[in-house]
N, C-alpha and C. Protein backbone atom coordinates (compact mmCIF):
# COMPACT_ATOMS: atom_id res chain seq x y z
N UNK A 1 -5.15 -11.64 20.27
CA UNK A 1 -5.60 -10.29 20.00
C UNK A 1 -5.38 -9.98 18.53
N UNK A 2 -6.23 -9.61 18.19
CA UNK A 2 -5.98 -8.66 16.83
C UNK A 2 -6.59 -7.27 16.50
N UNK A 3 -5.43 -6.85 15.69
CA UNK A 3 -5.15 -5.02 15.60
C UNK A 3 -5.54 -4.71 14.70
N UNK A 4 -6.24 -3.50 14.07
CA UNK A 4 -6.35 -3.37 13.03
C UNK A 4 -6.85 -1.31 12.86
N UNK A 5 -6.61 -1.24 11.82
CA UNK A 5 -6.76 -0.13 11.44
C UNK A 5 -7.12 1.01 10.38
N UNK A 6 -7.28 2.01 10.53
CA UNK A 6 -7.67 2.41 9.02
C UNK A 6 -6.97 3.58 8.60
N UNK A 7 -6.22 3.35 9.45
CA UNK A 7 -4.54 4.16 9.18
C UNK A 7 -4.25 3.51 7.26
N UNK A 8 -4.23 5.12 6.70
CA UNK A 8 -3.47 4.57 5.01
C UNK A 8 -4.73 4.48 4.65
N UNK A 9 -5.78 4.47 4.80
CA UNK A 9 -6.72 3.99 4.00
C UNK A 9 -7.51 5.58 4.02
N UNK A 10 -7.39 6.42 4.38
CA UNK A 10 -8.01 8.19 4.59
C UNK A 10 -7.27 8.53 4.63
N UNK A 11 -6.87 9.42 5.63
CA UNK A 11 -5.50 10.26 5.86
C UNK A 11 -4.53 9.56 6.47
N UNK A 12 -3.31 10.41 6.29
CA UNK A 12 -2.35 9.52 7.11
C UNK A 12 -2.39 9.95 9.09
N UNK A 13 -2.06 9.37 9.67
CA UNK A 13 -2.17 9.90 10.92
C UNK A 13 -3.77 10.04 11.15
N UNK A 14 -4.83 9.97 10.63
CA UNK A 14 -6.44 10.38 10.79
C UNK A 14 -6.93 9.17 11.02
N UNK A 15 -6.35 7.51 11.26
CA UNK A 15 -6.99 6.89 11.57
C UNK A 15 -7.75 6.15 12.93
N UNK A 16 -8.35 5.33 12.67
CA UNK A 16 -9.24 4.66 14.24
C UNK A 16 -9.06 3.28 14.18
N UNK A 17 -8.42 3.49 15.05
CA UNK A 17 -7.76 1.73 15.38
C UNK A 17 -8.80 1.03 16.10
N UNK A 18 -8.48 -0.62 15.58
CA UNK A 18 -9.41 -1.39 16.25
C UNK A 18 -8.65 -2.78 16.86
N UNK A 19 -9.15 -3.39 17.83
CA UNK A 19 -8.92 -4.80 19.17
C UNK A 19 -10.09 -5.30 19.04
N UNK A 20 -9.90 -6.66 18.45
CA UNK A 20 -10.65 -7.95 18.94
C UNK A 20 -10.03 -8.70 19.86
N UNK A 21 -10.61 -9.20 20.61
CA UNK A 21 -9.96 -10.16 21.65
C UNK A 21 -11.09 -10.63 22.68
N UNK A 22 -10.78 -12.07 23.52
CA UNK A 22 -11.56 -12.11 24.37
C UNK A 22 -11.64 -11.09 25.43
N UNK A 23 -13.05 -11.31 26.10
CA UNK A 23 -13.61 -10.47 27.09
C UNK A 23 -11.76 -10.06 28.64
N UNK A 24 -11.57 -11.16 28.41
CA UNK A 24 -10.43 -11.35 29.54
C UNK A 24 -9.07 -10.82 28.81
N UNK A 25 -9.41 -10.79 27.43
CA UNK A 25 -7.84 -10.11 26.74
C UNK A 25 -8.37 -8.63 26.79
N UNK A 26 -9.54 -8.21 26.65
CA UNK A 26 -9.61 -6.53 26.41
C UNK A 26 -9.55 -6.36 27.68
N UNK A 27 -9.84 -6.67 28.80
CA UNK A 27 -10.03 -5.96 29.87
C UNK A 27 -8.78 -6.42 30.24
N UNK A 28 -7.25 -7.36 30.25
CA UNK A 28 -6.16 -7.14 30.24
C UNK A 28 -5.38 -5.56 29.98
N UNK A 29 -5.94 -5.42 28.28
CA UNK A 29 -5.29 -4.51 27.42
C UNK A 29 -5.66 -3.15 28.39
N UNK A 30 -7.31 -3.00 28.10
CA UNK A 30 -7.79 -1.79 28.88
C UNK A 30 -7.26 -1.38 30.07
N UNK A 31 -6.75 -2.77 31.14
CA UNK A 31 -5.91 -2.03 32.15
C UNK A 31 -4.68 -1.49 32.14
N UNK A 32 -3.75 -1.92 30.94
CA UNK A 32 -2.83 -1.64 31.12
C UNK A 32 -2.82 -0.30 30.18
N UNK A 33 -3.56 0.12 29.15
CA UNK A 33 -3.45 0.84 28.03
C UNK A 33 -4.16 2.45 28.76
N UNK A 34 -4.76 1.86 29.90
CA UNK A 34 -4.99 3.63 30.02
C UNK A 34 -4.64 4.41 30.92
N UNK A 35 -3.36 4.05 30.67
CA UNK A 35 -2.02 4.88 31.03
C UNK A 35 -1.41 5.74 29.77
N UNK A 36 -1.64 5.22 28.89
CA UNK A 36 -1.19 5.15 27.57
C UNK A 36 -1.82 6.49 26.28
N UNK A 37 -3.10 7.06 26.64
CA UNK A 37 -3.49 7.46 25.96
C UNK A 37 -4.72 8.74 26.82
N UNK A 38 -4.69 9.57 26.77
CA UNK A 38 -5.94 10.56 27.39
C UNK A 38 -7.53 10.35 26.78
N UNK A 39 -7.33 10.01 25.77
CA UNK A 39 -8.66 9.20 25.58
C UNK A 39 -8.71 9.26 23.76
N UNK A 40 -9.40 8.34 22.99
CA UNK A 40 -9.42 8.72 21.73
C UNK A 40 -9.76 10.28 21.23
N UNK A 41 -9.65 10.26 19.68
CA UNK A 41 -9.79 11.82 18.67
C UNK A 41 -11.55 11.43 18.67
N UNK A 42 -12.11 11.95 19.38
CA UNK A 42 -13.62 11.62 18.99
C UNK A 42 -14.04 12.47 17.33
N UNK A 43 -13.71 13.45 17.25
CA UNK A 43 -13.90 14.28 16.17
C UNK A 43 -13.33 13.27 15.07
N UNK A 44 -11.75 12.96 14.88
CA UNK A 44 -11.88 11.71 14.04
C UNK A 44 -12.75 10.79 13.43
N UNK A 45 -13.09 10.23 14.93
CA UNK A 45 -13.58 8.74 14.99
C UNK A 45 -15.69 9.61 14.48
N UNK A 46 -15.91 10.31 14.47
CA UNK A 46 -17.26 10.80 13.92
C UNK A 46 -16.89 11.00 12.54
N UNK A 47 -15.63 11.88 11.95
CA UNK A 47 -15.39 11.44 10.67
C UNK A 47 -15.29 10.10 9.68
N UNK A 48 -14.78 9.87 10.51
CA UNK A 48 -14.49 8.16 10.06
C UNK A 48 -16.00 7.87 9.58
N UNK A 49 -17.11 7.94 10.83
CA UNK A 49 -18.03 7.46 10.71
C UNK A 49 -19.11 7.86 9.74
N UNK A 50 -18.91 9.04 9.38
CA UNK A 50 -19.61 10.12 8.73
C UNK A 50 -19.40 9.96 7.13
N UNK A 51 -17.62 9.55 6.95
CA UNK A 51 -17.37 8.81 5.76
C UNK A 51 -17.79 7.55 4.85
N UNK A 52 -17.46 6.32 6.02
CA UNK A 52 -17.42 5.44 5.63
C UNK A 52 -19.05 4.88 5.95
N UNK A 53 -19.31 5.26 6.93
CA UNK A 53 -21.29 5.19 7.09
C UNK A 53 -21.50 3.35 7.74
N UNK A 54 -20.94 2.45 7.13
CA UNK A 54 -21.07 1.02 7.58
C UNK A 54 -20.15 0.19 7.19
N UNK A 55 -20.36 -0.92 7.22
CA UNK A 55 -18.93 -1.81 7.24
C UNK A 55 -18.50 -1.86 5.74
N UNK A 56 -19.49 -1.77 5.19
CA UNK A 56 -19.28 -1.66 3.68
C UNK A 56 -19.04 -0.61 3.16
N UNK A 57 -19.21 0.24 3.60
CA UNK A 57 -18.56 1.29 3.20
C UNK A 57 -16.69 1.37 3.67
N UNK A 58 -16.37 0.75 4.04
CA UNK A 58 -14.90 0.38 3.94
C UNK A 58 -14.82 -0.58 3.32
N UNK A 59 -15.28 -1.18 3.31
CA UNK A 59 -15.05 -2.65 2.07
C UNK A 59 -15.21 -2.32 0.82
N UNK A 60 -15.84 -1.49 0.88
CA UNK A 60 -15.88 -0.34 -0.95
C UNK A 60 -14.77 0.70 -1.34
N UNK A 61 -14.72 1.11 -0.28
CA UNK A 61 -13.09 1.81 -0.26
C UNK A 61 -11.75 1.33 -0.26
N UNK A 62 -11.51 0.38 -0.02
CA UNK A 62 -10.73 -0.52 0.04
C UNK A 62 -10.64 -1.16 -1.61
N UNK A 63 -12.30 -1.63 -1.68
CA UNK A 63 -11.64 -1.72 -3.46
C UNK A 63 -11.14 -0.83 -4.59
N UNK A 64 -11.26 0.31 -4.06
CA UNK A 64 -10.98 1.27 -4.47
C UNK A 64 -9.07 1.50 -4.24
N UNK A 65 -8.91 1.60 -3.38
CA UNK A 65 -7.50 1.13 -3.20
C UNK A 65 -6.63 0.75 -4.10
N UNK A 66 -7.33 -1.24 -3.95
CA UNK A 66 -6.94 -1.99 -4.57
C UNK A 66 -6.75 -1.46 -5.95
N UNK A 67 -7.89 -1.08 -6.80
CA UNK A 67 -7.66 -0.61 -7.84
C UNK A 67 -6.42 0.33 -8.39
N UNK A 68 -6.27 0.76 -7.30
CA UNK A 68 -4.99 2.07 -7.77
C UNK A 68 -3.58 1.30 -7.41
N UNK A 69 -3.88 0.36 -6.35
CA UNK A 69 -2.53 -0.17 -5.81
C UNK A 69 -1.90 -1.77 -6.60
N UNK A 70 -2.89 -2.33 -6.68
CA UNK A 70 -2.46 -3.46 -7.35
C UNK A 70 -1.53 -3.87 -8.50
N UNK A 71 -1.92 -2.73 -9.72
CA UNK A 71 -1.06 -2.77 -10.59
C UNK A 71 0.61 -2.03 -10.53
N UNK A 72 0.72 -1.58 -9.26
CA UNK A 72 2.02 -0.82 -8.82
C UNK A 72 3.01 -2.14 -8.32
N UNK A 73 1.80 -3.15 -7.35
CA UNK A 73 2.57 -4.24 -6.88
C UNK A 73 2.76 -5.09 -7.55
N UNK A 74 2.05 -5.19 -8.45
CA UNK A 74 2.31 -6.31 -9.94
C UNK A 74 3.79 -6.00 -10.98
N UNK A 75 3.67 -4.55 -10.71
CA UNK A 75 4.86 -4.07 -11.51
C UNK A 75 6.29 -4.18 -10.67
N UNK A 76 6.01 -4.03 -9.49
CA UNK A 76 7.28 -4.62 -8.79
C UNK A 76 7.56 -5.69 -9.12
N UNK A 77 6.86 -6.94 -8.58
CA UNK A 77 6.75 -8.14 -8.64
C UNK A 77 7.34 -8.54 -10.42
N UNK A 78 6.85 -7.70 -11.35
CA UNK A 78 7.29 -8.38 -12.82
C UNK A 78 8.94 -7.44 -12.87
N UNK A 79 9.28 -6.81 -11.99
CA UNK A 79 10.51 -5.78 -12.45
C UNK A 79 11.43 -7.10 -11.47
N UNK A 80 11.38 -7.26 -10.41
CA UNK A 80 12.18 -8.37 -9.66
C UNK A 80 12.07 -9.39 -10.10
N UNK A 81 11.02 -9.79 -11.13
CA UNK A 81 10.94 -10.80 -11.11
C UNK A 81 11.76 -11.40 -12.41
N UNK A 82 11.56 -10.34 -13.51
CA UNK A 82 12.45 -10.31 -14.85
C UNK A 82 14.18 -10.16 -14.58
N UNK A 83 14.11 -9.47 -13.65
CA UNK A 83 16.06 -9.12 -13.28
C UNK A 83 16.27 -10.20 -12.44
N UNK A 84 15.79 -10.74 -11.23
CA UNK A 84 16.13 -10.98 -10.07
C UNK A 84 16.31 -13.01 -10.31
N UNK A 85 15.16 -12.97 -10.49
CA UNK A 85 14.73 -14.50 -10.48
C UNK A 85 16.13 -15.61 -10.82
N UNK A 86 15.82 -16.05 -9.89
CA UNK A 86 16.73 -17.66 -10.51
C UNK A 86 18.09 -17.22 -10.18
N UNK A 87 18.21 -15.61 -9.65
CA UNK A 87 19.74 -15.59 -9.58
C UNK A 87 20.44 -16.09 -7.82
N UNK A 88 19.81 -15.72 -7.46
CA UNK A 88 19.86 -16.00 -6.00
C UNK A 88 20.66 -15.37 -4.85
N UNK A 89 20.40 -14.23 -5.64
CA UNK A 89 20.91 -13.10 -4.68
C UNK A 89 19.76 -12.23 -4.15
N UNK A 90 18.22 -12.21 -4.25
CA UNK A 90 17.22 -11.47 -3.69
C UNK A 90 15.97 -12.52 -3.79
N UNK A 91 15.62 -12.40 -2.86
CA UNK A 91 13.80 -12.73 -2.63
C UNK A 91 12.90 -11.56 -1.94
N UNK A 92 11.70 -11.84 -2.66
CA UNK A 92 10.98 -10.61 -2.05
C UNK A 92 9.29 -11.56 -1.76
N UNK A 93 8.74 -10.36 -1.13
CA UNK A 93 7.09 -10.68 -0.38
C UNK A 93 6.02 -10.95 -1.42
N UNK A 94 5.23 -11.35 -1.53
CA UNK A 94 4.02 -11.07 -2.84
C UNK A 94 2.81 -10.94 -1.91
N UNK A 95 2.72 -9.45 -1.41
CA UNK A 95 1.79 -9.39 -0.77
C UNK A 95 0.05 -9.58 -1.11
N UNK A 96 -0.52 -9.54 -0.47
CA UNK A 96 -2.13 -9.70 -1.13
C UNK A 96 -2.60 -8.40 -0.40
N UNK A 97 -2.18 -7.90 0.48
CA UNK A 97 -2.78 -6.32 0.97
C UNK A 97 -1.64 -6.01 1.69
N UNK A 98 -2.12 -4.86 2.29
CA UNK A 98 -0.61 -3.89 2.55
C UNK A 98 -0.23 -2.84 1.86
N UNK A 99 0.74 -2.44 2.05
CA UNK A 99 1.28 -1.24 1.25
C UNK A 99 3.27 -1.05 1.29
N UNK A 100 3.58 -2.81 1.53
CA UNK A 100 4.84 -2.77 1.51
C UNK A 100 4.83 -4.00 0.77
N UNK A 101 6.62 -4.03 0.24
CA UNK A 101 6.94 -5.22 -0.27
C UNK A 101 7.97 -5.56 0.07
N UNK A 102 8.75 -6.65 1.24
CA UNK A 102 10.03 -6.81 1.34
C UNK A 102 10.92 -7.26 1.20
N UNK A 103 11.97 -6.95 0.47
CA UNK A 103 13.19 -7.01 -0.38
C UNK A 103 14.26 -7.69 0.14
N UNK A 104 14.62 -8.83 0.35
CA UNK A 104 15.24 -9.53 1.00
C UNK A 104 16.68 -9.63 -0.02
N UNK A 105 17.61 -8.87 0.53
CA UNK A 105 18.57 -8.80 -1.03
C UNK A 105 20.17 -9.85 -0.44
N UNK A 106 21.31 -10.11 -1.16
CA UNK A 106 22.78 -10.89 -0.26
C UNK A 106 22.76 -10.30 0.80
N UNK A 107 22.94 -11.00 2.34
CA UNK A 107 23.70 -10.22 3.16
C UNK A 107 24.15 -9.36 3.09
N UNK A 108 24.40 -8.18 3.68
CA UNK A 108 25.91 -7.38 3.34
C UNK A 108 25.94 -6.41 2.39
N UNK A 109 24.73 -6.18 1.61
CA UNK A 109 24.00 -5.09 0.85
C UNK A 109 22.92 -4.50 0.86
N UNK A 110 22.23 -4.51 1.30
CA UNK A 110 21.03 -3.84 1.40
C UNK A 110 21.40 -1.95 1.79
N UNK A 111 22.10 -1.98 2.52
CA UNK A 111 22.76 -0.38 2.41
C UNK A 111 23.03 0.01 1.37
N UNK A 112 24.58 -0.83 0.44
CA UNK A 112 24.58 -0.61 -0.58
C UNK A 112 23.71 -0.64 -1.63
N UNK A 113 22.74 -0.86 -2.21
CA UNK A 113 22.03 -0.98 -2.86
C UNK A 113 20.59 0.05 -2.68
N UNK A 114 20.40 0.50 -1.65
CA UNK A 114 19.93 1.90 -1.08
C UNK A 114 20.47 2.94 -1.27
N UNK A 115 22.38 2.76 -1.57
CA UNK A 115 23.39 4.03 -1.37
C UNK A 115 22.96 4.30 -3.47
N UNK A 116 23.19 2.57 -4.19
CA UNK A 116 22.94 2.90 -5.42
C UNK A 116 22.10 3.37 -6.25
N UNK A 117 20.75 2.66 -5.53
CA UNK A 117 19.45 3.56 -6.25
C UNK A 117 19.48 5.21 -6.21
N UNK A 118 20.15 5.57 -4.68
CA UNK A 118 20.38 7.51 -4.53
C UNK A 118 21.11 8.00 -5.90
N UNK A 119 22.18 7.39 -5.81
CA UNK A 119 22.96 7.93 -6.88
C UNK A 119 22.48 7.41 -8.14
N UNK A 120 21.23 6.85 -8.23
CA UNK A 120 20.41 6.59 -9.55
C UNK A 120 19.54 7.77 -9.81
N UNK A 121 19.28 8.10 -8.41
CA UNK A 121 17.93 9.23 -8.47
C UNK A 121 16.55 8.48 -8.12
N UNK A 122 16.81 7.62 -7.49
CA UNK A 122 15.75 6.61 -7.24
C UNK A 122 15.78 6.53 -5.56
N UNK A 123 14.49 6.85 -4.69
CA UNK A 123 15.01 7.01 -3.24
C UNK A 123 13.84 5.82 -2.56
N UNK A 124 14.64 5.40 -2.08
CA UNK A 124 13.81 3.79 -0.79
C UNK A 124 13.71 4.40 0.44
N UNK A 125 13.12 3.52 1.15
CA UNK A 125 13.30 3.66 2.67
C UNK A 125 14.73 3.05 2.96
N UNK A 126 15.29 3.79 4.04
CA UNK A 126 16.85 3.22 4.27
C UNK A 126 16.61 1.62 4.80
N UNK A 127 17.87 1.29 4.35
CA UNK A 127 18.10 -0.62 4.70
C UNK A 127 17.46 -0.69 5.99
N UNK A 128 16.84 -1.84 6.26
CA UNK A 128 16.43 -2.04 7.48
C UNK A 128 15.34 -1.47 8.25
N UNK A 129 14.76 -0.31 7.58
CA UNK A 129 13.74 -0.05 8.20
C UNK A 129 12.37 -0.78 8.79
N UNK A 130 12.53 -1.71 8.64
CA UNK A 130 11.06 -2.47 9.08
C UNK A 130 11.79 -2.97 10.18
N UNK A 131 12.69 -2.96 10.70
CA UNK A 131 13.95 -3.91 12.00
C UNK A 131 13.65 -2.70 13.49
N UNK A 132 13.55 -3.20 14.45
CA UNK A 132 13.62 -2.38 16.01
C UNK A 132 15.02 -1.82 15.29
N UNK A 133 14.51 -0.18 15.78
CA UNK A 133 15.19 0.64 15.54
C UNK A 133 16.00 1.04 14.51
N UNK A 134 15.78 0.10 13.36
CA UNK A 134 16.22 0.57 11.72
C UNK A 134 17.23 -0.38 12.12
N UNK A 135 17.35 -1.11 12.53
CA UNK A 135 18.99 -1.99 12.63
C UNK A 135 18.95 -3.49 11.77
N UNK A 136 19.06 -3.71 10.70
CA UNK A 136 18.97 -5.04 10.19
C UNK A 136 20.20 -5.86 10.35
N UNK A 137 20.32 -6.87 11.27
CA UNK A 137 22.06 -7.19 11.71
C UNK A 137 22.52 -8.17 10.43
N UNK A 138 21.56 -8.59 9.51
CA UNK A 138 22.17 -8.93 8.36
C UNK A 138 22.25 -8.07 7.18
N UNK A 139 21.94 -6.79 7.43
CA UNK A 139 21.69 -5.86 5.82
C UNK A 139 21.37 -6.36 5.09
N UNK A 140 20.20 -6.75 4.95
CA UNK A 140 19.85 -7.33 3.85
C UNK A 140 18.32 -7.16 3.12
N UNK A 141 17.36 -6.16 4.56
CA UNK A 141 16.18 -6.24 4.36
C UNK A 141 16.33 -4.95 3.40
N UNK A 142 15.34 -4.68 2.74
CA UNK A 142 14.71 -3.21 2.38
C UNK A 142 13.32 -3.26 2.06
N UNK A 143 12.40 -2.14 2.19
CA UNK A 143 11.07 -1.74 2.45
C UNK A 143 10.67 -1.21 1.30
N UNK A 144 10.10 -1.86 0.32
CA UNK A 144 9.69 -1.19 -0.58
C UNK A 144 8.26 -0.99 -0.76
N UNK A 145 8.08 0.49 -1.43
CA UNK A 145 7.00 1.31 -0.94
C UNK A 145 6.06 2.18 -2.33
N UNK A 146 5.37 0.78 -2.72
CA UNK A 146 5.13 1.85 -4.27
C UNK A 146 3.71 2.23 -4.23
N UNK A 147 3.34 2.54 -3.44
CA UNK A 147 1.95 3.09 -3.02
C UNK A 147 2.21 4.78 -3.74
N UNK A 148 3.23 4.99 -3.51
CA UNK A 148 2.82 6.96 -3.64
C UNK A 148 2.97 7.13 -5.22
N UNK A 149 4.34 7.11 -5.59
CA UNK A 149 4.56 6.85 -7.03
C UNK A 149 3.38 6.31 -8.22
N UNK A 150 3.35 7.36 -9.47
CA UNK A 150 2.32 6.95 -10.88
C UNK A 150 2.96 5.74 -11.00
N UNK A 151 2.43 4.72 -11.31
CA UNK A 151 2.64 3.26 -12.09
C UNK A 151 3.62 3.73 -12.96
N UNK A 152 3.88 4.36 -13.87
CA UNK A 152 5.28 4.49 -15.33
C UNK A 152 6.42 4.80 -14.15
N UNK A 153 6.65 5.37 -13.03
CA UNK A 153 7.40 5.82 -12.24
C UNK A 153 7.92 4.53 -11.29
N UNK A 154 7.02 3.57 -11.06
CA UNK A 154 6.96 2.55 -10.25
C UNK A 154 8.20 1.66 -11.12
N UNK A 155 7.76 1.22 -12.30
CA UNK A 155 7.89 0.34 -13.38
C UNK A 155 9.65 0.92 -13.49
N UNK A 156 9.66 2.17 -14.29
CA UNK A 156 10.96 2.64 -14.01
C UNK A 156 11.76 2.45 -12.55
N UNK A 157 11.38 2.64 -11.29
CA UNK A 157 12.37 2.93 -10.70
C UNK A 157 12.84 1.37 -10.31
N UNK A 158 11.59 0.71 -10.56
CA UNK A 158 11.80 -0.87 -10.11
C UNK A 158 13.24 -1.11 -10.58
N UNK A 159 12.80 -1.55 -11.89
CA UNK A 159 14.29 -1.69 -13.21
C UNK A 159 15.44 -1.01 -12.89
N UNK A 160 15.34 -0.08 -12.09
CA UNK A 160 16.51 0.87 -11.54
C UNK A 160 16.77 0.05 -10.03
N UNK A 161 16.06 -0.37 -9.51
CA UNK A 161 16.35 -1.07 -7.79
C UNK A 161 17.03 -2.53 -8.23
N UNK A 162 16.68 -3.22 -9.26
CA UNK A 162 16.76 -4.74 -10.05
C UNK A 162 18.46 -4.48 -10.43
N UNK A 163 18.76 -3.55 -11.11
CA UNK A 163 19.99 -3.24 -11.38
C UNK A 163 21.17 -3.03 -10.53
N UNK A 164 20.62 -2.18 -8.88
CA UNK A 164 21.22 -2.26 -8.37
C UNK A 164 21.62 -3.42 -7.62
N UNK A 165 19.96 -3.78 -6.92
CA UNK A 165 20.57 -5.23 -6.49
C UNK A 165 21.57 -6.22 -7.05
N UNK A 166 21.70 -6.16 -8.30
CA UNK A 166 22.58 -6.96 -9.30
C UNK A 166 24.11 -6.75 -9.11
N UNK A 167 24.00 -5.50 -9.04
CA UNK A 167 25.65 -4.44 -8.82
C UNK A 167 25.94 -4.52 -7.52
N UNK A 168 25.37 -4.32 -6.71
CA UNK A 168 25.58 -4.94 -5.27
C UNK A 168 25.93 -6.37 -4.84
N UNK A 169 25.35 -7.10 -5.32
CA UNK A 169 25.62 -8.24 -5.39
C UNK A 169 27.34 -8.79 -6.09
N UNK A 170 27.20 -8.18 -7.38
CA UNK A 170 28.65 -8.86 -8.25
C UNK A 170 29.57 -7.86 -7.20
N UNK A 171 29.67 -6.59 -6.43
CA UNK A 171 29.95 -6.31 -5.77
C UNK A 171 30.94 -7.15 -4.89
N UNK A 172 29.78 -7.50 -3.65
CA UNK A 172 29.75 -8.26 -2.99
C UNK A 172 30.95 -9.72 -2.85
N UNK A 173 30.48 -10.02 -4.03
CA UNK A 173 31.21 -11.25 -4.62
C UNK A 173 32.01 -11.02 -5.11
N UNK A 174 32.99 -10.00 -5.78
CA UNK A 174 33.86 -9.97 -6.27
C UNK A 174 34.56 -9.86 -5.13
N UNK A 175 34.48 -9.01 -4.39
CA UNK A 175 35.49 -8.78 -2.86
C UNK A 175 35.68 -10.02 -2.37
N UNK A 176 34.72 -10.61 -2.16
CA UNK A 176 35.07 -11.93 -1.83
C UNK A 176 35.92 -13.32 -2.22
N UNK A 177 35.60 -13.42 -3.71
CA UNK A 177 36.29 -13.58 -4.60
C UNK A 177 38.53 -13.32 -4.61
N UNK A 178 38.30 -11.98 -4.62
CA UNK A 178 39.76 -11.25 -4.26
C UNK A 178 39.88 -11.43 -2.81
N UNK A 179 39.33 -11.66 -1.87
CA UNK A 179 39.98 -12.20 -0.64
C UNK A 179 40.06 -13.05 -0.50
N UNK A 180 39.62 -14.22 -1.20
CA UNK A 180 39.92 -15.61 -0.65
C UNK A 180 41.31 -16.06 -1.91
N UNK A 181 40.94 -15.10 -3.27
CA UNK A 181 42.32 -15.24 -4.25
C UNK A 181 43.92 -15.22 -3.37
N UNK A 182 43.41 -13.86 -2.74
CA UNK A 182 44.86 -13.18 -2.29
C UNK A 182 45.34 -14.21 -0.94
N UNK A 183 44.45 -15.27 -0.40
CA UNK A 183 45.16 -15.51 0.86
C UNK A 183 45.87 -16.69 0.28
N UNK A 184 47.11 -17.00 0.95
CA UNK A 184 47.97 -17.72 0.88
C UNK A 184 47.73 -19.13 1.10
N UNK A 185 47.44 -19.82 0.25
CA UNK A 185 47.68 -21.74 0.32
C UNK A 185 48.19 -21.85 2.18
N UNK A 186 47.81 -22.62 2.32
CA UNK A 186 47.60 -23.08 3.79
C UNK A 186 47.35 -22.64 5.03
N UNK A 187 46.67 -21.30 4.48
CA UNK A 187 46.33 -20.30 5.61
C UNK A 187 45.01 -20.81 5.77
């Protein structure tokens, strides 16, 4: 089966979802799904249509997108990539579409480093949000989201997330560091 949608691409919440699948997978889905729903936003789904007019007319909108979004994800990508690289305390996504990028930072920080950007003035989605129920059991994910933010704002807050990850990290390691100092020879 595949899902798809045009959720993010018009309004938020205003979109019309779509299912490919075989004849024997939709009529699976259809039995079980209409329990699920009183029936589609028809008024929507005539907007939608009224907008976008044919298939290309989302495929034109979409480049349109791209245009505004690309250079936001490029600027992530060069802000992690100038701080981060080679150190080996974060890896992140290089998406080709979407509207996320995910931040794979040490174990054991990703909160922290969410708690540091706040007190930067810089605000993420909390650690773990892309995890069932916000729970990341390694803290380590974060969701980054530079779709809304002007590009000079992107660029800045990046350099501000790069920093923290860094501080989180020597963090990290220093505690560690001082606990394995402080334990006693043959423990």
């Amino acid at each position: 089966m595949i899902f798809a949608s045009t959720s993010k691409i018009t309004y938020a919440g205003a979109g019309v979802a779509f299912l490919a699948a075989s004849r024997e997978n939709v009529a699976w889905w259809l039995k079980h799904y209409q329990f699920a729903s009183i029936g589609p936003d028809k008024v929507n789904q005539l907007r939608h249509v009224q907008f976008f007019k044919t298939a290309q007319g989302v495929r034109d909108h979409m480049v349109k997108h791209r245009e505004i979004l690309a250079p936001k994800f490029a600027a992530v990508d060069a802000a992690l990539t100038a701080e981060l690289d080679g150190l080996g305390i974060a890896r992140w996504s290089k998406p080709t579409g979407g509207y996320f990028v995910n931040l794979d930072v040490m174990d054991g920080t990703a909160a922290r480093v969410v708690a540091l950007a706040k007190e930067a003035g810089i605000v993420l989605t909390p650690a773990g949000a892309s995890f069932p129920h916000g729970h990341d059991p390694r803290d380590r994910n974060i969701r980054l989201a530079p779709s809304f933010p002007t590009l000079a704002d992107v660029e800045t807050a990046m350099a501000g997330v790069a920093t923290c990850v860094s501080l989180a990290a020597a963090e990290k390691l220093a505690a560690r560091h001082t606990a394995t100092a402080s334990t006693p020879e043959g423990e």
